[in-house]
N, C-alpha and C. Protein backbone atom coordinates (compact mmCIF):
# COMPACT_ATOMS: atom_id res chain seq x y z
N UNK A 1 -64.68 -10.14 -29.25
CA UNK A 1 -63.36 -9.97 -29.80
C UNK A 1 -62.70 -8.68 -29.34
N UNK A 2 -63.76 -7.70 -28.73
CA UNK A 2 -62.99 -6.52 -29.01
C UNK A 2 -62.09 -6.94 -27.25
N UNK A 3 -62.79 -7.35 -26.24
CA UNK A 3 -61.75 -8.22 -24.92
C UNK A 3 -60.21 -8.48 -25.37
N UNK A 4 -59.97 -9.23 -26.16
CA UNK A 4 -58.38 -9.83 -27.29
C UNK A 4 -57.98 -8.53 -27.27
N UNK A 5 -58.49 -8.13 -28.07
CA UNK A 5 -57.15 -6.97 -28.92
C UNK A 5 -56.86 -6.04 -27.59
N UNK A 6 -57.95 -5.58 -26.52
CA UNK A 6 -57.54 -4.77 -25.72
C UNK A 6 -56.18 -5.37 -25.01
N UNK A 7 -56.20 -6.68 -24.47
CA UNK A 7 -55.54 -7.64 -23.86
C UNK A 7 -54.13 -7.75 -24.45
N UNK A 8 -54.11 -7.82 -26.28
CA UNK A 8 -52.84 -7.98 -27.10
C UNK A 8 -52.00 -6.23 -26.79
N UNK A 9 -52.56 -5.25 -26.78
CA UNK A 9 -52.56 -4.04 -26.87
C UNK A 9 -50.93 -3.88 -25.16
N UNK A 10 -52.10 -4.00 -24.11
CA UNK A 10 -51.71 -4.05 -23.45
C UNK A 10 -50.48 -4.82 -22.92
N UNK A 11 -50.34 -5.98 -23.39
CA UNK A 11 -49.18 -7.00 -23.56
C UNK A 11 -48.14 -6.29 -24.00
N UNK A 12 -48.56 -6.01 -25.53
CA UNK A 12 -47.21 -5.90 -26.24
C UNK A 12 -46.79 -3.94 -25.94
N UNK A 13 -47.65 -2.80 -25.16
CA UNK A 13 -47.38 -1.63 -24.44
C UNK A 13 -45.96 -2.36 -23.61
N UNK A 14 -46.97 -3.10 -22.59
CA UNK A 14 -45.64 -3.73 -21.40
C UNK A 14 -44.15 -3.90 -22.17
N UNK A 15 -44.24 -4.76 -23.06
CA UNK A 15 -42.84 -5.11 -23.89
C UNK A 15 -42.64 -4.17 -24.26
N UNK A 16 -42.81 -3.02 -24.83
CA UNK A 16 -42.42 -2.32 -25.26
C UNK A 16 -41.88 -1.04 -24.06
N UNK A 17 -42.50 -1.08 -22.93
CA UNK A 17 -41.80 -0.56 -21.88
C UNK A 17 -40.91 -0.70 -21.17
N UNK A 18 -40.93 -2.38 -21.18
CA UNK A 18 -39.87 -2.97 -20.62
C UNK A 18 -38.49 -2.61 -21.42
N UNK A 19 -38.23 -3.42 -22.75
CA UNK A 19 -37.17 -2.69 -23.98
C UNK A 19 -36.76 -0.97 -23.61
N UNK A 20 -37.39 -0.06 -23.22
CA UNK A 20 -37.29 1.15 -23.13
C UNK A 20 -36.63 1.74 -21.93
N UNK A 21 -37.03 0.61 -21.15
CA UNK A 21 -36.31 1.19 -19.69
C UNK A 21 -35.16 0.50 -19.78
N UNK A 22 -34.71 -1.02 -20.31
CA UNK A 22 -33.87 -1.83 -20.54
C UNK A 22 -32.67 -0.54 -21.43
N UNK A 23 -33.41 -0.21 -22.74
CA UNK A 23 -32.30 0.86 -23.30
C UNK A 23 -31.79 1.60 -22.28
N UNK A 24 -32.66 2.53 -21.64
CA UNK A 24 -31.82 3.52 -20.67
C UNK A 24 -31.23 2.94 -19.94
N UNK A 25 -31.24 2.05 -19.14
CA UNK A 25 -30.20 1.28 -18.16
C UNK A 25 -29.32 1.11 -18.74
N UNK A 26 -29.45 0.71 -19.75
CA UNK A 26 -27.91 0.22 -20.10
C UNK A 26 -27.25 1.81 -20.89
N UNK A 27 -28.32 2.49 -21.34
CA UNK A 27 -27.30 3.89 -21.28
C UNK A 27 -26.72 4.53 -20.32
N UNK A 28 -27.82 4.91 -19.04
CA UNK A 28 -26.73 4.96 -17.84
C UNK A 28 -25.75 4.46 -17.14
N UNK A 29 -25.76 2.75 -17.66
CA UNK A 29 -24.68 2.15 -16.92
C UNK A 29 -23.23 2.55 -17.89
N UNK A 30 -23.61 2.42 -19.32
CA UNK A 30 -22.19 2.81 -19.96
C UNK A 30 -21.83 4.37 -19.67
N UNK A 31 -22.86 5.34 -20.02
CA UNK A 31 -22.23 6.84 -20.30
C UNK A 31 -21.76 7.48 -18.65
N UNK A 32 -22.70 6.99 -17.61
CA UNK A 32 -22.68 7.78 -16.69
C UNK A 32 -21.95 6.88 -14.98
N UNK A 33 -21.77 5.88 -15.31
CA UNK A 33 -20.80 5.13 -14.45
C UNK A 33 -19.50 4.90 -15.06
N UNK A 34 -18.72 5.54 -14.18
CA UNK A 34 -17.23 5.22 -14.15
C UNK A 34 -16.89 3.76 -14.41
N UNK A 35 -15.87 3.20 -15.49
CA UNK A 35 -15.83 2.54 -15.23
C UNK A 35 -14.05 2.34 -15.51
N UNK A 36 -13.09 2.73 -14.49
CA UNK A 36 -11.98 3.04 -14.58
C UNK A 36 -11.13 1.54 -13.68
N UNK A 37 -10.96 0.69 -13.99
CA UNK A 37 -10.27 -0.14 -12.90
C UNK A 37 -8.99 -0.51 -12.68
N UNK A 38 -8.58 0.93 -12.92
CA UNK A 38 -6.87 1.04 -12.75
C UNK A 38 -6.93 1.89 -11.03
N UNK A 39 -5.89 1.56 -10.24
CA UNK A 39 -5.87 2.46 -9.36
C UNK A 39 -5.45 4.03 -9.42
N UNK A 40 -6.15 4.60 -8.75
CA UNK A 40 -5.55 6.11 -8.99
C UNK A 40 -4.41 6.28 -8.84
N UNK A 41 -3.80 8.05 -9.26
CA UNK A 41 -2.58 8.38 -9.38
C UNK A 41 -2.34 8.72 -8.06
N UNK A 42 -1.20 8.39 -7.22
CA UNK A 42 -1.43 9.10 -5.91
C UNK A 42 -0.11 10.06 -6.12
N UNK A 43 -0.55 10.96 -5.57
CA UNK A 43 0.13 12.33 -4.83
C UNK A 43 1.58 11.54 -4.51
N UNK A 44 2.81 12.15 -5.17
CA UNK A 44 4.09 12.52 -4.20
C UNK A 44 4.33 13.39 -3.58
N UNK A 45 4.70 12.90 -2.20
CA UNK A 45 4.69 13.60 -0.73
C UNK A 45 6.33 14.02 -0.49
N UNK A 46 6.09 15.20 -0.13
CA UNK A 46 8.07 15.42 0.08
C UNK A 46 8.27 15.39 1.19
N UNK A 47 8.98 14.84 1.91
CA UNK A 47 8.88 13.97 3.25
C UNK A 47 10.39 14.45 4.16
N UNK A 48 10.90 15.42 3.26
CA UNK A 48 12.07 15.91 4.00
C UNK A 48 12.25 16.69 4.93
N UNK A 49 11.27 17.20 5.83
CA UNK A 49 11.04 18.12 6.53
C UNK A 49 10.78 17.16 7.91
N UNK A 50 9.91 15.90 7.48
CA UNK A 50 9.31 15.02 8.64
C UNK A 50 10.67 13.96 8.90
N UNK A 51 11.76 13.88 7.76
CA UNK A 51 12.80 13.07 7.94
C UNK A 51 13.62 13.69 8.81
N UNK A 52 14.15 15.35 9.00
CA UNK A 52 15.14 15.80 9.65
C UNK A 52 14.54 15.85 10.91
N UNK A 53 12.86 15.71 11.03
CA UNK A 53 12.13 15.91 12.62
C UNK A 53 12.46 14.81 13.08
N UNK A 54 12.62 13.79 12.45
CA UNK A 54 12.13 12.39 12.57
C UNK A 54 14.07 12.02 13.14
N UNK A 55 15.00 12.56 12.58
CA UNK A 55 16.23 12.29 13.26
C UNK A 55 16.83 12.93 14.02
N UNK A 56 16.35 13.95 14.23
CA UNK A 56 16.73 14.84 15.28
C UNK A 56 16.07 14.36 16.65
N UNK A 57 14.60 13.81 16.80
CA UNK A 57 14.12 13.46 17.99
C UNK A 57 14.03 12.07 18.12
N UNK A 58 14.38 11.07 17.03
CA UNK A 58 14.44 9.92 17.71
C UNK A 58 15.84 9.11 18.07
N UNK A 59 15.67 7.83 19.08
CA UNK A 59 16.43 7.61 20.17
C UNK A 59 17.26 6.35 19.05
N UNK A 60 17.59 6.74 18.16
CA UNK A 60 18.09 5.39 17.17
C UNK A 60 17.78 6.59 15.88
N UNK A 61 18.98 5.87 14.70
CA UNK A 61 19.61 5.85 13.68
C UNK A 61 18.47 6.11 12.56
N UNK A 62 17.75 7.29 12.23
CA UNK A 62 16.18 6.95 11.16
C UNK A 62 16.81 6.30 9.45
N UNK A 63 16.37 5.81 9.41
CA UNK A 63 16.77 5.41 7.74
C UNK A 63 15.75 5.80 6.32
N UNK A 64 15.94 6.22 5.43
CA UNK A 64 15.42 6.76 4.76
C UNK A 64 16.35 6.47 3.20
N UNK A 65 15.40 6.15 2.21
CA UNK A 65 16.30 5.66 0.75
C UNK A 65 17.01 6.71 0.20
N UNK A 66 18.04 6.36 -0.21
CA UNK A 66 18.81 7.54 -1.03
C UNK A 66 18.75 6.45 -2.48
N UNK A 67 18.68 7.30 -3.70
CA UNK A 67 19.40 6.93 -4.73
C UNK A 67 18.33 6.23 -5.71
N UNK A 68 17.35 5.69 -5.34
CA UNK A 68 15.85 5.31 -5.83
C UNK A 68 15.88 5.97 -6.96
N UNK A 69 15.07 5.31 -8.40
CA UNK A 69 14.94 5.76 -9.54
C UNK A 69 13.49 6.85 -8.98
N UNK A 70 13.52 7.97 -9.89
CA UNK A 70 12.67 8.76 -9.57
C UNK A 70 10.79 8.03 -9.88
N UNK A 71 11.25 7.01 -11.01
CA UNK A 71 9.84 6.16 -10.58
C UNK A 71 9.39 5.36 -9.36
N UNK A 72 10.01 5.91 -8.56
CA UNK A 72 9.54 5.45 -7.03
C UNK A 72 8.95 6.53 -6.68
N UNK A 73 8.01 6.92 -5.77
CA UNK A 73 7.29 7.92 -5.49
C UNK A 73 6.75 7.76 -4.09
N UNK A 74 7.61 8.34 -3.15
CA UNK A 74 6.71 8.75 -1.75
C UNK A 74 5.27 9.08 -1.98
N UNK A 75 4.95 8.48 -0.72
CA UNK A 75 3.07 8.67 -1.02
C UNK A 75 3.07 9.39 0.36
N UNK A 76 3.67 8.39 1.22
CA UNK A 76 3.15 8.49 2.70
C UNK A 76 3.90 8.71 3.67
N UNK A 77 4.30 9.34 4.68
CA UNK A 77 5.26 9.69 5.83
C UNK A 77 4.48 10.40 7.08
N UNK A 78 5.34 9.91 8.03
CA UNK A 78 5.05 10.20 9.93
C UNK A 78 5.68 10.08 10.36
N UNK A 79 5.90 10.51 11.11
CA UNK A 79 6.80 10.73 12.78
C UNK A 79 5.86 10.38 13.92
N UNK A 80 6.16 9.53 15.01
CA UNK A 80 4.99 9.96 16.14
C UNK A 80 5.85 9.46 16.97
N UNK A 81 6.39 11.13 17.93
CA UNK A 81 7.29 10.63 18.97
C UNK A 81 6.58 9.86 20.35
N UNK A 82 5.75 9.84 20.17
CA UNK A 82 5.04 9.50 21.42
C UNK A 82 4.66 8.43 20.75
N UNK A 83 5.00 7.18 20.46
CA UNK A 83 4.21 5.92 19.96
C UNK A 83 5.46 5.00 19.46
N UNK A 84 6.30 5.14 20.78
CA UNK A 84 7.91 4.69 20.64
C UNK A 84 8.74 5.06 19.50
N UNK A 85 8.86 6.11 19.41
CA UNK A 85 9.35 7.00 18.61
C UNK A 85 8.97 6.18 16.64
N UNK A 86 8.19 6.42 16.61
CA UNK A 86 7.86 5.40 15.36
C UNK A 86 7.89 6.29 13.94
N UNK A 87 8.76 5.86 12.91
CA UNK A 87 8.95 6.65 11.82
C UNK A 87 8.56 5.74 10.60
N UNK A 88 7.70 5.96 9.73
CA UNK A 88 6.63 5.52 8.39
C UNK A 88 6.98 6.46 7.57
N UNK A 89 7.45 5.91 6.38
CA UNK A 89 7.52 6.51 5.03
C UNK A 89 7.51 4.86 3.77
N UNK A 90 6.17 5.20 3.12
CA UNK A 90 5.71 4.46 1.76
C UNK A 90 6.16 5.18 0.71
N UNK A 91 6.32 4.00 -0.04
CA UNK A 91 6.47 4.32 -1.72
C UNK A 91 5.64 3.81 -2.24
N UNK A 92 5.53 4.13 -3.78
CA UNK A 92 4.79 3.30 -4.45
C UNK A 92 5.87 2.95 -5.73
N UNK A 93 5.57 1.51 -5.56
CA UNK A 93 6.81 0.95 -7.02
C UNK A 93 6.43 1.81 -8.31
N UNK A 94 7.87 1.27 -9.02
CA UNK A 94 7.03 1.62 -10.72
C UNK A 94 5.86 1.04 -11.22
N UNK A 95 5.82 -0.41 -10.80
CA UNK A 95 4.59 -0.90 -11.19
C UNK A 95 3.66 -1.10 -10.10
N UNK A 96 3.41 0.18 -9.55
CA UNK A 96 2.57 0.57 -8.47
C UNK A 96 2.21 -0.68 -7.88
N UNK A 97 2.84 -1.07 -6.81
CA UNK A 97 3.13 -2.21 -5.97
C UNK A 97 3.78 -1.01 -4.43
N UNK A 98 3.49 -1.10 -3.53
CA UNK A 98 3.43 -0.60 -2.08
C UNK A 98 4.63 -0.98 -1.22
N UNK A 99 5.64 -0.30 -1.26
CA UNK A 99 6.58 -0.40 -0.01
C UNK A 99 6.75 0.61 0.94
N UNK A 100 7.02 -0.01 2.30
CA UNK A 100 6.77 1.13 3.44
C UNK A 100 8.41 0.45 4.30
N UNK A 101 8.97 1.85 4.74
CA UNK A 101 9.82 1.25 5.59
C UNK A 101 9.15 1.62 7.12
N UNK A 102 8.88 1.16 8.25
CA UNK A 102 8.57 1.53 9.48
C UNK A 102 9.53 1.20 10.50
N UNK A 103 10.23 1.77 11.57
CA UNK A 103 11.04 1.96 12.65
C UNK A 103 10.42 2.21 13.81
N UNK A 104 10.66 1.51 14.96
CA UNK A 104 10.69 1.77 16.14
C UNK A 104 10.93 1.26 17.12
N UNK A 105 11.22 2.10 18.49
CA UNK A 105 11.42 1.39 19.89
C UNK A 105 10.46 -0.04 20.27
N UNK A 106 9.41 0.18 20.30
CA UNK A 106 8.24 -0.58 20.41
C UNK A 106 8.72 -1.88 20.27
N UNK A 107 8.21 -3.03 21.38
CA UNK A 107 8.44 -4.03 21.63
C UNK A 107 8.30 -5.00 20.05
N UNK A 108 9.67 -5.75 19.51
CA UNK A 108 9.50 -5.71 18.40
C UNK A 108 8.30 -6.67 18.20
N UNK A 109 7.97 -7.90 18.59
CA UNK A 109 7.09 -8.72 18.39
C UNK A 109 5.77 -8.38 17.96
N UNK A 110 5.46 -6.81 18.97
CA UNK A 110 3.76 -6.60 18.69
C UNK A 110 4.20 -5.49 17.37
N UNK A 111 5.65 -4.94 17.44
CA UNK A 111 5.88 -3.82 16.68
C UNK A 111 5.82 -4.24 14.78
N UNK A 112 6.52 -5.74 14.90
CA UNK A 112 6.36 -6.52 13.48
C UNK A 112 5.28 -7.11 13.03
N UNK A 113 4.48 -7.36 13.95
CA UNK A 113 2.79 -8.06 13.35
C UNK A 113 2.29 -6.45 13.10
N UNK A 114 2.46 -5.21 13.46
CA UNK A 114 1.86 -4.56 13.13
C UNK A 114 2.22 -3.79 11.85
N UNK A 115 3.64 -3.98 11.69
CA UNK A 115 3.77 -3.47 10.81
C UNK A 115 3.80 -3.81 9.36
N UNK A 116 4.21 -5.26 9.37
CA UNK A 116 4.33 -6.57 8.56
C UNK A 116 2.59 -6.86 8.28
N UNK A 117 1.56 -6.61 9.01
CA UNK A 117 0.25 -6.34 8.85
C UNK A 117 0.10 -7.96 8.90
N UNK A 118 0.51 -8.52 9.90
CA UNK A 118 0.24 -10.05 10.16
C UNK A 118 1.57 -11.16 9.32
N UNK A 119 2.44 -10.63 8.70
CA UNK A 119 3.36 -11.81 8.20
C UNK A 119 4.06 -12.55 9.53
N UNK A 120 4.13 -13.74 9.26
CA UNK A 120 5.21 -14.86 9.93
C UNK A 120 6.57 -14.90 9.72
N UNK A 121 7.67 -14.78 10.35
CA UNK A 121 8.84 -15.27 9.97
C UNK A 121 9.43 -16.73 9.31
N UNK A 122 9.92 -16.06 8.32
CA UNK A 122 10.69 -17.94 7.72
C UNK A 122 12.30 -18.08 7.95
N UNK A 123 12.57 -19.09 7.75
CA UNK A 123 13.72 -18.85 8.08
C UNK A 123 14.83 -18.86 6.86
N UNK A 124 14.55 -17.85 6.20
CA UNK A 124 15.19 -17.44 5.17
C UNK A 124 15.72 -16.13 5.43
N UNK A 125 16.59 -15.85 4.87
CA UNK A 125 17.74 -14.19 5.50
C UNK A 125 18.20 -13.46 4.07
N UNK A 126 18.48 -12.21 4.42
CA UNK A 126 18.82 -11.58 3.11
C UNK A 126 19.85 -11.07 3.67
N UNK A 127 21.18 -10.91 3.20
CA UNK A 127 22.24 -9.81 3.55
C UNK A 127 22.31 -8.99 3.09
N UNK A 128 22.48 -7.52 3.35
CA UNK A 128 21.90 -6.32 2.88
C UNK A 128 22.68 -5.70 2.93
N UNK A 129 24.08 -4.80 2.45
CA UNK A 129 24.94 -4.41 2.88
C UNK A 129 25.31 -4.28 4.41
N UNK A 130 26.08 -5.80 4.53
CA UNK A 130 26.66 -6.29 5.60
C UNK A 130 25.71 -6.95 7.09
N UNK A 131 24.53 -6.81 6.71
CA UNK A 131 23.48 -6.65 7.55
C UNK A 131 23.00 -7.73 7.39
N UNK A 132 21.94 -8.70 7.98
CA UNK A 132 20.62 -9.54 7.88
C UNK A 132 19.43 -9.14 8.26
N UNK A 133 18.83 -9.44 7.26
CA UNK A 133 17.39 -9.02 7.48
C UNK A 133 16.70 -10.65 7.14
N UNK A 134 15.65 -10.67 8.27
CA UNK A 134 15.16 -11.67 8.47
C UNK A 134 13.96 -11.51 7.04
N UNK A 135 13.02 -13.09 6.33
CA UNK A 135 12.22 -12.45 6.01
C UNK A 135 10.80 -12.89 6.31
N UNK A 136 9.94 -12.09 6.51
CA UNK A 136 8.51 -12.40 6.67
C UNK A 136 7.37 -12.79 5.52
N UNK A 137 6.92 -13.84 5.25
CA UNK A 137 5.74 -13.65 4.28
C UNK A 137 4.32 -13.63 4.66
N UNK A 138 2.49 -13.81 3.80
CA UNK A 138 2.23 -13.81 4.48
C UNK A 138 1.13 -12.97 5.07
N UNK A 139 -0.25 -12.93 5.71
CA UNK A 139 -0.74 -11.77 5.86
C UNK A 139 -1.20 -10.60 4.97
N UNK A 140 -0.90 -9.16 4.75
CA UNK A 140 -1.10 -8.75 3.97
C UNK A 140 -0.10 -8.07 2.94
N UNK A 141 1.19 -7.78 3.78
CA UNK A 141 2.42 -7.81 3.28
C UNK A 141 3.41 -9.19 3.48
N UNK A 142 4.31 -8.02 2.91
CA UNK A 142 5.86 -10.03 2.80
C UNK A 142 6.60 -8.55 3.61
N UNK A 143 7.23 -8.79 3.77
CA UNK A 143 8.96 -8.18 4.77
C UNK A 143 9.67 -8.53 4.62
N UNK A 144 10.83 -7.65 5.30
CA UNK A 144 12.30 -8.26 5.37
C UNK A 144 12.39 -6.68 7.02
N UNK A 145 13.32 -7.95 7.46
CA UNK A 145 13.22 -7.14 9.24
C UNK A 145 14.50 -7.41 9.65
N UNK A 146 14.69 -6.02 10.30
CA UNK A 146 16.21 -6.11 10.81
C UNK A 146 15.79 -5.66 12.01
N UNK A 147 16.45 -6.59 12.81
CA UNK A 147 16.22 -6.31 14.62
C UNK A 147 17.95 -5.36 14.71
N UNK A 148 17.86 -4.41 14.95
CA UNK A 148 19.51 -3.75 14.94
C UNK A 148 19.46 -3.85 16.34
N UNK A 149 20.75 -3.20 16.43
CA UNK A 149 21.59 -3.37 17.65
C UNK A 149 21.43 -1.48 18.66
N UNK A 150 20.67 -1.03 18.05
CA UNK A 150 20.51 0.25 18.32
C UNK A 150 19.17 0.87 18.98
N UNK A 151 18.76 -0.32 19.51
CA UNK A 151 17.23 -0.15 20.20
C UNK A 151 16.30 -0.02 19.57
N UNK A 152 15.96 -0.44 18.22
CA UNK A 152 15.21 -0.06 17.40
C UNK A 152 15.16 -1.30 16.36
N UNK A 153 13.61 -1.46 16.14
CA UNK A 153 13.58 -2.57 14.85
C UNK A 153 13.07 -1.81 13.92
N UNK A 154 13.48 -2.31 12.86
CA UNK A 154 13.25 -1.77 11.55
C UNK A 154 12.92 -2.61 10.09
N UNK A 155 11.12 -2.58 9.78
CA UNK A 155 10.80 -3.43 9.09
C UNK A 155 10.61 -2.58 7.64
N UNK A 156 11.32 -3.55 6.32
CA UNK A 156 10.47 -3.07 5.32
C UNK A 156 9.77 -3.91 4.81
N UNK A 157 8.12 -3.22 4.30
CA UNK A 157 7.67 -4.25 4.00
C UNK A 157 6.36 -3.91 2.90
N UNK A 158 5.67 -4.73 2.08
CA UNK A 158 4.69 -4.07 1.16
C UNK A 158 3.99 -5.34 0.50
N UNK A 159 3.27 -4.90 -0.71
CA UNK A 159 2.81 -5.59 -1.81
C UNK A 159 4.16 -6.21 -2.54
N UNK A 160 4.78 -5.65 -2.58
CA UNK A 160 5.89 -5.66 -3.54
C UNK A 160 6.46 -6.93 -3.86
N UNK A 161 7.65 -7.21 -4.69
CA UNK A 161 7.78 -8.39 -4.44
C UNK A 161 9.16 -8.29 -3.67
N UNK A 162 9.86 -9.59 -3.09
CA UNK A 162 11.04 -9.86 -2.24
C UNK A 162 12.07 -8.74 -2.76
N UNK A 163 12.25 -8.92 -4.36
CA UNK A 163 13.09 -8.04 -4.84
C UNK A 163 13.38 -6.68 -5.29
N UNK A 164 11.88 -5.88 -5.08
CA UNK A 164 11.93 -4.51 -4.55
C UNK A 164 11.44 -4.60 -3.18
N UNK A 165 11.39 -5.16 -2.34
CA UNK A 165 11.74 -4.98 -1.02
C UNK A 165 13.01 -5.22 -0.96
N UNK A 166 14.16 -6.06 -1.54
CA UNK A 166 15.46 -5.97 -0.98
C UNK A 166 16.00 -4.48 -1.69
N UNK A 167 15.58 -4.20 -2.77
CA UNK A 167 15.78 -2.89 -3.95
C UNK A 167 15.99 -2.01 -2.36
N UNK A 168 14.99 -1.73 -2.01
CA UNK A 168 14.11 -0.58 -0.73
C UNK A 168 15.24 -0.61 -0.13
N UNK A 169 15.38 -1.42 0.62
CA UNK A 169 16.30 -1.96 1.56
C UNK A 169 17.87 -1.58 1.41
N UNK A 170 18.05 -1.89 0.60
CA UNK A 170 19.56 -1.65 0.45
C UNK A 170 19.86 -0.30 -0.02
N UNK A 171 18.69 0.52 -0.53
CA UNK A 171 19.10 2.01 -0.62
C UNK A 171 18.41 2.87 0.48
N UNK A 172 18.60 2.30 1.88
CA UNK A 172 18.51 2.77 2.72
C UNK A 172 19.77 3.40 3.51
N UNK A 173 19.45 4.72 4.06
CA UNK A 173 20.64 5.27 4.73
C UNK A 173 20.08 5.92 5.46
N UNK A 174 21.27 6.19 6.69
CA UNK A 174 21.14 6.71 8.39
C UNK A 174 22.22 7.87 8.18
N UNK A 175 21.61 9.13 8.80
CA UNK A 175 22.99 10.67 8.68
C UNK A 175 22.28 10.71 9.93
């Protein structure tokens, strides 16, 4: 008999080790893993310094939003004169949703899959103060694209939906 009890002993040690390591796991998984699944706050970027570079050296009209509720928030901006003069500035919506306007010389076809991040054209149009903008859905953004008359295409485009991309869009301005 005394074989048993060593045998029961040992059994119910195990269970009782198992339960013990089981507690701590699950204490480390609550106290010491993050568990946050909102996206972070991102940084507003003041982009006025890269806007006056950005129109002074390129070969076409730069556009940039005026008038935006201050819950819009620049994140992101570039200039790269050497990459057909190409000018990038993102927002992030109020309900943190992603719009970017991008410009450039660059052949528009490879210039809109890249910037549109793979959208297709439909044949649906937006008029935009006095303007058409084609729109793209699709890929990883949706768009709206204006091929201008000034050597330069100019896509906006994001997460967002159609109607803060036309928002974007229409409080865009050229000095």
């Amino acid at each position: 008999m005394a074989g048993s009890n060593g045998k029961q002993k040992t059994a119910r040690d195990m269970v009782l080790s198992l339960a013990l390591i089981g507690i701590a796991a699950a204490g480390v998984w609550f106290f010491a893993i993050p568990h946050d699944d909102h996206a972070p706050d991102l940084k507003r970027v003041d982009y006025r310094v890269e806007l006056l570079t950005a129109r002074r050296a390129a070969t076409y009209p730069v556009a940039a939003p005026e008038g935006l509720p201050s819950a819009w928030k620049a994140t992101s901006v570039r200039f790269q004169g050497e990459n057909g003069d190409r000018w990038h500035l993102g927002f992030q919506t109020p309900d943190s949703q992603y719009v970017q306007i991008e410009q450039s010389t660059q052949k528009p076809a490879a210039f809109i899959d890249d910037a549109s991040q793979g959208a297709s054209a439909t044949k649906q149009t937006e008029t935009i103060d006095g303007r058409t903008w084609t729109r793209y859905t699709g890929g990883r953004y949706d768009a709206l694209v204006l091929n201008g008359g000034s050597g330069s295409t100019t896509v906006v485009a994001g997460t967002a939906s159609f109607a803060d991309l036309t928002k974007f869009a229409s409080a865009l301005k050229t000095r």
